[in-house]
N, C-alpha and C. Protein backbone atom coordinates (compact mmCIF):
# COMPACT_ATOMS: atom_id res chain seq x y z
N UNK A 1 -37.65 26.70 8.50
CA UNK A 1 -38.31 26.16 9.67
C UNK A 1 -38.48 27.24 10.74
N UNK A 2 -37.21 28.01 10.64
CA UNK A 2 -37.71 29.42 11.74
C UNK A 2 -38.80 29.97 12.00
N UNK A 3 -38.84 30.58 10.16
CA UNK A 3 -39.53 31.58 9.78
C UNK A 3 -41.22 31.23 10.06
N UNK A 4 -41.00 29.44 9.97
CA UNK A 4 -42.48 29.12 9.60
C UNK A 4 -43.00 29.49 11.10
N UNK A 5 -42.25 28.43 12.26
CA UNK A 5 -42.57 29.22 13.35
C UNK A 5 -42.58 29.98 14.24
N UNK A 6 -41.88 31.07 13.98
CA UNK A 6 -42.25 32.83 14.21
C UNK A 6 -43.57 33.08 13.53
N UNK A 7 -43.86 32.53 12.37
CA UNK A 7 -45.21 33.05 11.51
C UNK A 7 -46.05 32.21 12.55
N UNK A 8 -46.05 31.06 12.89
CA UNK A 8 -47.29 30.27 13.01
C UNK A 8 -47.44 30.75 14.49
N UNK A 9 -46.45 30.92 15.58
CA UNK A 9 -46.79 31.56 16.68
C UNK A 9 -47.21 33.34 16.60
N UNK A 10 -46.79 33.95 15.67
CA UNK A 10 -47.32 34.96 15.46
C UNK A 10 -48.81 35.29 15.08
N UNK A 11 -49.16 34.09 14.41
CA UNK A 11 -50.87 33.99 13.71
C UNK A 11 -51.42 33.53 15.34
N UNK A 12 -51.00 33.09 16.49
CA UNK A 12 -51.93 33.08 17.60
C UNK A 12 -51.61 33.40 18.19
N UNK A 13 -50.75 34.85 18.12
CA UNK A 13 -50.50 36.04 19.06
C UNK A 13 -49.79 35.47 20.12
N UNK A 14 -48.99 34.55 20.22
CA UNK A 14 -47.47 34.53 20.65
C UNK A 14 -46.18 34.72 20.00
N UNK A 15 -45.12 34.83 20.43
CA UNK A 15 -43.78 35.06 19.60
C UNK A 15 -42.63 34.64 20.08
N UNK A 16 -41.48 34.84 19.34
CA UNK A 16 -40.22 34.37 20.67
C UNK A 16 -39.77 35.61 20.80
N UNK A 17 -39.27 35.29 21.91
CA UNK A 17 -38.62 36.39 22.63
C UNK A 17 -37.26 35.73 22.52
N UNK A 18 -36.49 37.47 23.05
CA UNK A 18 -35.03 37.43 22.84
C UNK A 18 -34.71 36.59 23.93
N UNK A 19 -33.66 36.49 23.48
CA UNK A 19 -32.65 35.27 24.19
C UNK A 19 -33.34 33.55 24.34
N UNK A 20 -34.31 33.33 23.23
CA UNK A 20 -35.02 32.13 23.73
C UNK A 20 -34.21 31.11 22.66
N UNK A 21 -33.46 29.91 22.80
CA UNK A 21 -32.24 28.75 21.97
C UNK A 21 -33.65 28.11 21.09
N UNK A 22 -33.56 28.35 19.92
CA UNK A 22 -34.62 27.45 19.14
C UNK A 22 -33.47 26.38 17.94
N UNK A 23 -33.77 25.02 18.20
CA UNK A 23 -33.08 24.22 17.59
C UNK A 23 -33.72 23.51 16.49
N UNK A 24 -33.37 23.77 15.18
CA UNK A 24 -33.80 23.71 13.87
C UNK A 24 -33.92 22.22 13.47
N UNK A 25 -33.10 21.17 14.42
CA UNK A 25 -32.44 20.33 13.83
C UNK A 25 -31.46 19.79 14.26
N UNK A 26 -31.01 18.51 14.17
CA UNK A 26 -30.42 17.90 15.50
C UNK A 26 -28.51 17.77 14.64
N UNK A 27 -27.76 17.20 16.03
CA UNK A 27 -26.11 16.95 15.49
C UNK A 27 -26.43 15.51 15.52
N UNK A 28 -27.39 15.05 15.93
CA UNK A 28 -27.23 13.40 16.06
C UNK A 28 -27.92 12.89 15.01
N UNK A 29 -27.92 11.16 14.81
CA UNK A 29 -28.66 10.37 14.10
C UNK A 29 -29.71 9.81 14.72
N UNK A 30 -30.77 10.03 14.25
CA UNK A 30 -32.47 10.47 14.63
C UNK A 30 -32.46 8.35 14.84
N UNK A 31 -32.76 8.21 16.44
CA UNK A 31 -32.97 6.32 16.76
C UNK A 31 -34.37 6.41 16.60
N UNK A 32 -34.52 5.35 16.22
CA UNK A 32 -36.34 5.37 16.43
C UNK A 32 -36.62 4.22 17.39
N UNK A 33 -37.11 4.77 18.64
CA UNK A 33 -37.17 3.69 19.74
C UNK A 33 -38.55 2.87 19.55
N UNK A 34 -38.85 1.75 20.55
CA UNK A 34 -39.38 1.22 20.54
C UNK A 34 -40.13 0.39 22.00
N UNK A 35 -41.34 0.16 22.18
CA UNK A 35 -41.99 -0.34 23.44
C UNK A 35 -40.84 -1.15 24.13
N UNK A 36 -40.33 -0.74 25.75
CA UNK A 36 -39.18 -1.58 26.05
C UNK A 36 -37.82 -0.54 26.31
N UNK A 37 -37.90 -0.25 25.28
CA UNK A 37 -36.80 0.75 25.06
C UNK A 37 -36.32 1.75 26.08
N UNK A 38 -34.84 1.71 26.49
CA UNK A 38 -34.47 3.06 28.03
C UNK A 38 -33.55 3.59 26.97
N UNK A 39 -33.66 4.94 27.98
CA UNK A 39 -32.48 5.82 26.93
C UNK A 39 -31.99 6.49 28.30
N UNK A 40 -30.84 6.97 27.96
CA UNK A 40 -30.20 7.93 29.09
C UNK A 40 -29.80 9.29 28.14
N UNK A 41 -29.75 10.29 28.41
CA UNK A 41 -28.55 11.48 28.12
C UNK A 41 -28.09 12.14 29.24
N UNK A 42 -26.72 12.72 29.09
CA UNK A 42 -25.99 13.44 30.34
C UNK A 42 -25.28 14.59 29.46
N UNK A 43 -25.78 15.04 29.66
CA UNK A 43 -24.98 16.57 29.17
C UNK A 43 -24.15 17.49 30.17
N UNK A 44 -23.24 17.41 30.10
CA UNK A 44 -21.70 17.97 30.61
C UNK A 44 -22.80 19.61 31.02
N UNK A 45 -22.88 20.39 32.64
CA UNK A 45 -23.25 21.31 33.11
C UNK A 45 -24.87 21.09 33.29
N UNK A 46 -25.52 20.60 32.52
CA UNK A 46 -26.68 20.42 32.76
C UNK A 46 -27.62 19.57 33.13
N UNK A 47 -27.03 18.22 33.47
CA UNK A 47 -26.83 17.00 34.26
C UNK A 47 -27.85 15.61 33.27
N UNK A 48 -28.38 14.71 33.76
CA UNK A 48 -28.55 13.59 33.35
C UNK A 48 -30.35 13.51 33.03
N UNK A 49 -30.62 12.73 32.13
CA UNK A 49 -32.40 12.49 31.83
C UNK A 49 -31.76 10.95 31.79
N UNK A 50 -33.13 10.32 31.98
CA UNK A 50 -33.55 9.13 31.62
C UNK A 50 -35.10 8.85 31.32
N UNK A 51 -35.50 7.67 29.91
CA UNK A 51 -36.53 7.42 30.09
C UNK A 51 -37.08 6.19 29.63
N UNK A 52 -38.05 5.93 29.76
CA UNK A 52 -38.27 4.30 29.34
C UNK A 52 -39.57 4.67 28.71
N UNK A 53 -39.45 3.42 27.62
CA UNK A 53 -40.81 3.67 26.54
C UNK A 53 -41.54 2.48 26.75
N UNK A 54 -43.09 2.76 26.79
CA UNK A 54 -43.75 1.30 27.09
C UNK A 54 -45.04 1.39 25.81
């Protein structure tokens, strides 16, 4: 999945640069929300999201 996109941003002359966090793939179990639906996350240093799906 890296490789593909380093290649695919490379074919339109962008790239990553150093020090940029690219995440392959998650630690959690993938919810599949739905119209209605709020979610929160709070991540310890980097503080709180919320969002609602309509």
């Amino acid at each position: 999945a890296l490789a593909w996109l380093a290649n695919h941003l490379a074919a339109r002359g962008d790239g990553l640069e150093a020090g940029q966090l690219v995440l392959t793939g998650s630690l959690i179990k993938t919810v599949w929300l739905k119209p209605g639906d709020r979610v929160r996350m709070e991540l310890d240093g980097l503080g709180t999201v919320e969002a609602r799906f309509e």
